[in-house]
Each structure stands twice: as C-alpha cells, then as structure tokens.
C-alpha atoms as a PDB file:
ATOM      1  CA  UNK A   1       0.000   0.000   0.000  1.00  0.00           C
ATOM      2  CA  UNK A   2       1.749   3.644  -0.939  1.00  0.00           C
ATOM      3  CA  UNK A   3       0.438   6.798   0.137  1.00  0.00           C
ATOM      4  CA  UNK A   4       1.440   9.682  -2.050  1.00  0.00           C
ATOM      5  CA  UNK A   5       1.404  13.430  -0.513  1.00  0.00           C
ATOM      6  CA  UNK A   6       1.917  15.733  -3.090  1.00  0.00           C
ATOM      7  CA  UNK A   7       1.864  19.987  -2.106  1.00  0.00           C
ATOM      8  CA  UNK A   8       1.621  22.654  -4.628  1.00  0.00           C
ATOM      9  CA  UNK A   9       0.439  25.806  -5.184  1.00  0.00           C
ATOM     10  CA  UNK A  10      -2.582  26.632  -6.880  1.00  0.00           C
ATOM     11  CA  UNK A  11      -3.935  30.097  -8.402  1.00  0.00           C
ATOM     12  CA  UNK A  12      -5.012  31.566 -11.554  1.00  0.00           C
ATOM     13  CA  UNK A  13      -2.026  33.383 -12.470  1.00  0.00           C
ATOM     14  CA  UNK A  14       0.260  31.621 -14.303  1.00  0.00           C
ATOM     15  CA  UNK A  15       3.910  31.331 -12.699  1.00  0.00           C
ATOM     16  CA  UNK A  16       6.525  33.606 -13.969  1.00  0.00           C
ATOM     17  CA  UNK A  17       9.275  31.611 -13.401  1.00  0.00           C
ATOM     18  CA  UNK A  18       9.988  27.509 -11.782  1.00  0.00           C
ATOM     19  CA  UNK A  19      12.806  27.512 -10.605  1.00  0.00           C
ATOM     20  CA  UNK A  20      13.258  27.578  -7.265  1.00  0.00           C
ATOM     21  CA  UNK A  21       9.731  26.319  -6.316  1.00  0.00           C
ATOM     22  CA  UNK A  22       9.096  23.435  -4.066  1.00  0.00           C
ATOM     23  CA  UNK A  23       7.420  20.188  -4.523  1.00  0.00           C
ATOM     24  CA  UNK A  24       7.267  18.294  -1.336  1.00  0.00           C
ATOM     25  CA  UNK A  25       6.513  14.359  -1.714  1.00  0.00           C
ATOM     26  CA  UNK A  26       5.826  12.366   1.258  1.00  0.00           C
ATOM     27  CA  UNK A  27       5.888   9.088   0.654  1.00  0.00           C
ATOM     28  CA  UNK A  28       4.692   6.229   3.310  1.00  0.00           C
ATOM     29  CA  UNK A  29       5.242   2.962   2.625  1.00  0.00           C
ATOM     30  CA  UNK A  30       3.169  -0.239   4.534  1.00  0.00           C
ATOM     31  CA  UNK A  31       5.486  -2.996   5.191  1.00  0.00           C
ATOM     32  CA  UNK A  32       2.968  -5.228   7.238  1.00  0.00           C
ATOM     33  CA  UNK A  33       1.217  -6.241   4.396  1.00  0.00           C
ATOM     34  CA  UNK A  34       1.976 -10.057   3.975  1.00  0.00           C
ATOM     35  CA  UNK A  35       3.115 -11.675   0.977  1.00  0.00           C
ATOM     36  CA  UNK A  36       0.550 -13.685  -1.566  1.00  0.00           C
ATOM     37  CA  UNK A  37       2.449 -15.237  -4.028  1.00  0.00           C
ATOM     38  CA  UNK A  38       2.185 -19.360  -5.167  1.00  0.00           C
ATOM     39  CA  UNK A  39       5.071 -19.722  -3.092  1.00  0.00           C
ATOM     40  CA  UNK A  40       3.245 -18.476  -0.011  1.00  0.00           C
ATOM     41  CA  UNK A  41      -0.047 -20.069  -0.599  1.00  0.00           C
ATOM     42  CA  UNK A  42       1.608 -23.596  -0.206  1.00  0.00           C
ATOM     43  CA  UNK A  43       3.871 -22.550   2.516  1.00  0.00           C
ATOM     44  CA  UNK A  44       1.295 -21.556   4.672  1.00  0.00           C
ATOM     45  CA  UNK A  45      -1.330 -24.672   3.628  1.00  0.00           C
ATOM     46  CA  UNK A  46       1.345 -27.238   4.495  1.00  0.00           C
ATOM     47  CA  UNK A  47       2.276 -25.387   7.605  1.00  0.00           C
ATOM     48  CA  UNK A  48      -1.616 -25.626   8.479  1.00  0.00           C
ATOM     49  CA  UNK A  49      -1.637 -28.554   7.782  1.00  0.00           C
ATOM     50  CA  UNK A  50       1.537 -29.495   9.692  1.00  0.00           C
ATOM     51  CA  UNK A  51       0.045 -27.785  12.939  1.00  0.00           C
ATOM     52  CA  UNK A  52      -3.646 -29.362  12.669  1.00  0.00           C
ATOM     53  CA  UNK A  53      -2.277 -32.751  13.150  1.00  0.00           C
ATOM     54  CA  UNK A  54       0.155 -31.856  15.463  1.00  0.00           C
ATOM     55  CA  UNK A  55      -1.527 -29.251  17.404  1.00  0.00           C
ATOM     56  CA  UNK A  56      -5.415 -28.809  16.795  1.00  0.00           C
ATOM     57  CA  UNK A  57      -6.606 -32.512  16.592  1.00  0.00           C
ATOM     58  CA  UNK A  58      -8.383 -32.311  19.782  1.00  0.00           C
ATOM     59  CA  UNK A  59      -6.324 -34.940  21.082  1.00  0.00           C
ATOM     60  CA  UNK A  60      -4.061 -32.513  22.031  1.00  0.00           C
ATOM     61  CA  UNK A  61      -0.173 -31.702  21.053  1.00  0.00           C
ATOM     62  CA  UNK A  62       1.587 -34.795  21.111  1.00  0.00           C
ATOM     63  CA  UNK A  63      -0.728 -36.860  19.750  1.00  0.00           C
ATOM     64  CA  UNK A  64       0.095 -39.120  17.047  1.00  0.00           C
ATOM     65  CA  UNK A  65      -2.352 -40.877  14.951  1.00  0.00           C
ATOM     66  CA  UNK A  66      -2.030 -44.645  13.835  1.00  0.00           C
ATOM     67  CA  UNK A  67      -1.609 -42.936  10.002  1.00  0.00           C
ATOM     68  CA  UNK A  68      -2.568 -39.589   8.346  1.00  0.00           C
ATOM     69  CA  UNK A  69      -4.596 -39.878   4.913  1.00  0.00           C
ATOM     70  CA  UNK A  70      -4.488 -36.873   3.110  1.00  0.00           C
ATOM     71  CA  UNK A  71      -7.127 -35.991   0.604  1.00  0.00           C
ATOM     72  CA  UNK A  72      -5.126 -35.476  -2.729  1.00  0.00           C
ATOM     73  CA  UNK A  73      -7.846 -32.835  -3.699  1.00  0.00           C
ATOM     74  CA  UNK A  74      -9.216 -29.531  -2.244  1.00  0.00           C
ATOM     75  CA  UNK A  75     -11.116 -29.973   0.518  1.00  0.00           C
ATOM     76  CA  UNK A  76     -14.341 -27.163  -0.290  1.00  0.00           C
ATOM     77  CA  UNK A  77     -15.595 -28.983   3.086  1.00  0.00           C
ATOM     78  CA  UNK A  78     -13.055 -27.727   4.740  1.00  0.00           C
ATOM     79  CA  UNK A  79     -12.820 -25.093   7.742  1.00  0.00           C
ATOM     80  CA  UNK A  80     -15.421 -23.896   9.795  1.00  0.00           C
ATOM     81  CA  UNK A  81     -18.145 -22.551   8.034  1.00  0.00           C
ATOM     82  CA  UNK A  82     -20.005 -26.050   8.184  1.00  0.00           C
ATOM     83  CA  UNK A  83     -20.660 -26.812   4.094  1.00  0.00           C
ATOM     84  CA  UNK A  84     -20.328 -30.096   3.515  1.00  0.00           C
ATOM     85  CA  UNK A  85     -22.007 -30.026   0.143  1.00  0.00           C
ATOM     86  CA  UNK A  86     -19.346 -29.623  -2.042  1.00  0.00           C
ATOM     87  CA  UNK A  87     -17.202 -31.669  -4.464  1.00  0.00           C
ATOM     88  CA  UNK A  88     -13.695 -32.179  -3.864  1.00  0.00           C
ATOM     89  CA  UNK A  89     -11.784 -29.521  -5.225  1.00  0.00           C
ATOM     90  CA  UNK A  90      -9.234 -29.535  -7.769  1.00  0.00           C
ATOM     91  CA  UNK A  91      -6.000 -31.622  -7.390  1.00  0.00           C
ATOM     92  CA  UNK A  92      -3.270 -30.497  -4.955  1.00  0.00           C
ATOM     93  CA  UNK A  93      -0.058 -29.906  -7.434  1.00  0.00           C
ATOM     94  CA  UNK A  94       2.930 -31.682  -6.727  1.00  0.00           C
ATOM     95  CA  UNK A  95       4.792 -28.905  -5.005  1.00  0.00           C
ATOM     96  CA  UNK A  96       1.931 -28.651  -2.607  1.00  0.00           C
ATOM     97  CA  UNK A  97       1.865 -32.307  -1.820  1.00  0.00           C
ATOM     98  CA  UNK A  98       5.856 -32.080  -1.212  1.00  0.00           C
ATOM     99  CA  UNK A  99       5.487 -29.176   1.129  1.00  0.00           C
ATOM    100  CA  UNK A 100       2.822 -30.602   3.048  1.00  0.00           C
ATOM    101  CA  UNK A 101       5.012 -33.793   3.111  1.00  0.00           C
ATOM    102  CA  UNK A 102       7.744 -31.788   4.555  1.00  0.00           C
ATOM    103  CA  UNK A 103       4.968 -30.571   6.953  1.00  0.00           C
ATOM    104  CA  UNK A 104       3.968 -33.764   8.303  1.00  0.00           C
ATOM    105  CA  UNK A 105       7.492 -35.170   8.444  1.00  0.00           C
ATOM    106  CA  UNK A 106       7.371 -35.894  12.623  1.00  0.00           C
ATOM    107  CA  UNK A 107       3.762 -36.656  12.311  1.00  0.00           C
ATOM    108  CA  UNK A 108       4.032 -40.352  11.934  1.00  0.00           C
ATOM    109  CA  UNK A 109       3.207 -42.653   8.654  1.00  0.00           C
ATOM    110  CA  UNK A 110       1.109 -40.783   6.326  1.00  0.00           C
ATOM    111  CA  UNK A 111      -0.652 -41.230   2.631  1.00  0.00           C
ATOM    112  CA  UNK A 112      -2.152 -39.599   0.171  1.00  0.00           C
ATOM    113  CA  UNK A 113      -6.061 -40.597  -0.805  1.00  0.00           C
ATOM    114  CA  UNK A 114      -8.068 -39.518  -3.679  1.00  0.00           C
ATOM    115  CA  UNK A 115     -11.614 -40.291  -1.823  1.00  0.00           C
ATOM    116  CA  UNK A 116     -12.070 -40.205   1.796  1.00  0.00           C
ATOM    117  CA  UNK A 117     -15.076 -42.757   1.610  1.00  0.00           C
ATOM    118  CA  UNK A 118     -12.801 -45.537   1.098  1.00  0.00           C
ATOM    119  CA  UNK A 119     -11.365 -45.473   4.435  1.00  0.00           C
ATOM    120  CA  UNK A 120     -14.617 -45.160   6.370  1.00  0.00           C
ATOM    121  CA  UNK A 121     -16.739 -47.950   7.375  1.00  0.00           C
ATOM    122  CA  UNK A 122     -20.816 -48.134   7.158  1.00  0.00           C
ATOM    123  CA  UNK A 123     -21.214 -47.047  10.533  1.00  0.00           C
ATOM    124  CA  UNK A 124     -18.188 -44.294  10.185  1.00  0.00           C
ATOM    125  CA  UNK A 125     -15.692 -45.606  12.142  1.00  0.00           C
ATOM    126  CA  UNK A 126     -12.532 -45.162  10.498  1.00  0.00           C
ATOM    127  CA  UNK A 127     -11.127 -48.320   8.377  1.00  0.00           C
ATOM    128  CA  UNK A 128      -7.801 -48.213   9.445  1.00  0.00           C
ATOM    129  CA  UNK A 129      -8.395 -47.937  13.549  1.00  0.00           C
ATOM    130  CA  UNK A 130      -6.641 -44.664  15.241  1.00  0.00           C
ATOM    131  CA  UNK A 131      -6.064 -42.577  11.262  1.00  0.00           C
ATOM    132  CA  UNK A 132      -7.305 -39.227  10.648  1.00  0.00           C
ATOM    133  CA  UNK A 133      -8.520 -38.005   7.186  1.00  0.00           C
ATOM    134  CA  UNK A 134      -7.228 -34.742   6.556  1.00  0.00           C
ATOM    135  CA  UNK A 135      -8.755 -32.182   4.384  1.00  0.00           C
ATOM    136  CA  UNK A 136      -7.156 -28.511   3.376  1.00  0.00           C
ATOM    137  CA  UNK A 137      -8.669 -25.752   1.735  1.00  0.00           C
ATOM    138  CA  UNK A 138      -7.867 -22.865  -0.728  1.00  0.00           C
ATOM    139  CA  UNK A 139      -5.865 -20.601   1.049  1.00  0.00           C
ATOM    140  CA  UNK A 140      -7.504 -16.785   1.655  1.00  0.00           C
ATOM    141  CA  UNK A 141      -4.933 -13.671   2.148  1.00  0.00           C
ATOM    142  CA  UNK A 142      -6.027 -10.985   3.615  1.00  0.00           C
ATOM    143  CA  UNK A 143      -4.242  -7.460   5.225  1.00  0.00           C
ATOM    144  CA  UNK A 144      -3.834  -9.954   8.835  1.00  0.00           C
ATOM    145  CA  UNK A 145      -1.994 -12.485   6.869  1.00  0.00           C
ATOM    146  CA  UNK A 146      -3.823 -15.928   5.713  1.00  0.00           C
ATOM    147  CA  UNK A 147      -6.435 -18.449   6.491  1.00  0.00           C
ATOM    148  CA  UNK A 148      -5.876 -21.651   5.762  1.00  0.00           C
ATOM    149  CA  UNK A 149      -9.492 -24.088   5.942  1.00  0.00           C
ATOM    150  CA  UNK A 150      -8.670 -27.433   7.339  1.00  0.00           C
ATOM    151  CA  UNK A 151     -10.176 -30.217   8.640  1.00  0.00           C
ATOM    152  CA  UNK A 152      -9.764 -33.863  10.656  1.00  0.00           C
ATOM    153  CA  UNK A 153     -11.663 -36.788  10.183  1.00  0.00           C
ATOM    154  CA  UNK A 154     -11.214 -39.601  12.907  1.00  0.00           C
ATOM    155  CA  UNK A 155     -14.715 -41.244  12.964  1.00  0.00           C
ATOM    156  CA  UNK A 156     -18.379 -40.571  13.266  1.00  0.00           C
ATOM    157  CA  UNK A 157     -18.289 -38.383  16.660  1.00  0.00           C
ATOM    158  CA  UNK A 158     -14.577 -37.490  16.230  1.00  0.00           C
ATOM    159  CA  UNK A 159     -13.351 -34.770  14.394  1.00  0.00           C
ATOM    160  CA  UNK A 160     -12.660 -30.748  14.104  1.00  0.00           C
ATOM    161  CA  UNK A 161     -12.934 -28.092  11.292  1.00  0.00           C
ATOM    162  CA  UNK A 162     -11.821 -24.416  11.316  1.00  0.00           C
ATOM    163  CA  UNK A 163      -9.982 -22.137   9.974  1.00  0.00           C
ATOM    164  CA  UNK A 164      -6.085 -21.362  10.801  1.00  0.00           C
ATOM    165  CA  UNK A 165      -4.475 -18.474  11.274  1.00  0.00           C
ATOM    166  CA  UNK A 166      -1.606 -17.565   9.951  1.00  0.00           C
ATOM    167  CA  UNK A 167       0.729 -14.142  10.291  1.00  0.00           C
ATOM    168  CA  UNK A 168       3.665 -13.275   8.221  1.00  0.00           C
ATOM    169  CA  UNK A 169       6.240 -11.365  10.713  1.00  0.00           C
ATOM    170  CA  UNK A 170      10.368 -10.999   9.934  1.00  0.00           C
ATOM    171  CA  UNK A 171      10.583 -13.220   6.670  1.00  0.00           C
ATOM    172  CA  UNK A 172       8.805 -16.068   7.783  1.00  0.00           C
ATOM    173  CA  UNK A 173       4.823 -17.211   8.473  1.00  0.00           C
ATOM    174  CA  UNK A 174       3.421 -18.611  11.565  1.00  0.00           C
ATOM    175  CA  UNK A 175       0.245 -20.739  12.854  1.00  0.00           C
ATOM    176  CA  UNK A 176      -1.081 -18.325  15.443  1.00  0.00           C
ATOM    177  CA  UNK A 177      -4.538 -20.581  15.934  1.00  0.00           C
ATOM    178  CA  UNK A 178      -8.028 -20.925  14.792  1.00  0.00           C
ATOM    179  CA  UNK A 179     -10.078 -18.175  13.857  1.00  0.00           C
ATOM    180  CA  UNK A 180     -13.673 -17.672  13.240  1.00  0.00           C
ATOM    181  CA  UNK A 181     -16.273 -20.576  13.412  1.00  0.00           C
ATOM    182  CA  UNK A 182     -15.302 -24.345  14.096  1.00  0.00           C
ATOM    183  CA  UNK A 183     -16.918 -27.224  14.778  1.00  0.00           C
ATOM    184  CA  UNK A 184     -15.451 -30.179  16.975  1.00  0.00           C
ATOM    185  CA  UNK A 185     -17.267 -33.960  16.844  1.00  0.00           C
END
C-alpha cells in the first residue's frame, strides 16, 4: 500500500518563473502487508496442515495418529463454516503435496487418498483404527496475513474443522490458531 502526498500551489495566475519552487513528496510505505504469491499459498497450507495434526486434533499436542490420509484434492468442506455439500476440489499440485510432506514429516506414517469414503466404514468408524482423514482448503490472504481451511476426520463423533491463522512477521509465516467458526465432533 503507498500513500502519495503531493503539495503545490494553486492560483489563476500563471507562474513567472519555476525555478526555485518546491514540490514536497511524502511518501509512506506499509510494510505489514503479507506476501501472496504461489510460493506463499503452499507454505502456509502445508504449515496448516503441519500444525492441525500436530496441534489442533483435539487430542491434544503430542498426539500421534495410527496414520494420516491426506485428501489429494481440495477440501471445499473444509474449515469452519459447516458446508459439507461440495465436491472435492481440484487436485493439490505436486509442489503442494511435497510441502505438506515436509509438513507432516514428525507426524508419523502418512498417505495420500483420492476419496475419503474408502477409508470409512458403514457405521463411520474409520477403516484403518486410530487414522485421521485430513482435508485442506484454498488458502484466503487478507491485510492480517492468511487463512488456511482445514479439517480432521477420525470417525463418526470425532473430528474438528476451522480455519487457521496464519501471520507473516520478519521473513517467515506462523500458525497463530483458529479463527472464526469451528466445529469439533
């Protein structure tokens, strides 16, 4: 954001002469504004990402899950906002599924899945006993930094779904916490 201050003089006689006269220019500069490029769209999904399952499962930090499926596509049902209508998004790009993969790295065994319904049984327990389907969203910047919708899966009265948080501050972005709505089963 640039602010522009520009002072002159104004009349209905022409000036005789210019030189000599003053412009003065003030010039203020916003350097809180975060970043929204492709790079920092993935960054700051895998780091959500990252800190739901380490952080936000509602197990508390320090839980590990038996393994972490990942949906391979946008989650739209991601997040807080309570949709669950939508069809999965589009499909997470490489780069994205590498950073998240860097994410999850001291998370414990992990996969990717292309449809969570696989690993659910009839009465929505999950099919592999103690995993966690995990769902992300398409990132939103904004002037506070970004929000990242995400969301856990771990059977039919266990899971969470908000939105994360996160703040770009000296270079680098952080997972301050949820924001907005959430909902916890």
């Amino acid at each position: 954001m640039v602010f522009a201050l520009v002072v002159a003089a104004c009349s209905d006689d022409v000036p005789v002469s210019t030189s000599g006269a003053e412009t003065t220019t003030t010039t203020a500069v916003a350097d809180s504004t975060p970043p929204t490029s492709d790079e920092d769209r993935i960054t700051v999904a895998a780091l959500a990402v990252g800190a739901l399952v380490r952080d936000f499962n509602t197990f508390g930090s320090g839980h590990r899950f038996t393994e972490v499926l990942i949906q391979s596509r946008i989650d739209p049902n991601a997040g807080g906002k309570g949709r669950f209508t939508a069809d999965p998004g589009r499909l997470l790009t490489v780069t994205e599924k590498v950073a998240i993969e860097d994410a999850l790295v001291d998370a414990g065994p992990y996969r990717w899945i292309d449809d969570p319904a696989e690993f659910r049984t009839e009465d929505l327990l999950p099919l592999i006993e103690g995993s966690a389907i995990i769902g992300v969203g398409e990132v939103v910047f904004d002037l506070d930094g970004a929000l990242v919708p995400v969301s856990l899966w771990c059977g039919g009265v266990c899971g969470i779904w908000l939105d994360l948080r996160l703040v770009y501050d000296g270079g680098d972005w952080s997972v301050v916490g949820p924001e907005g709505p959430m909902m916890i089963s």
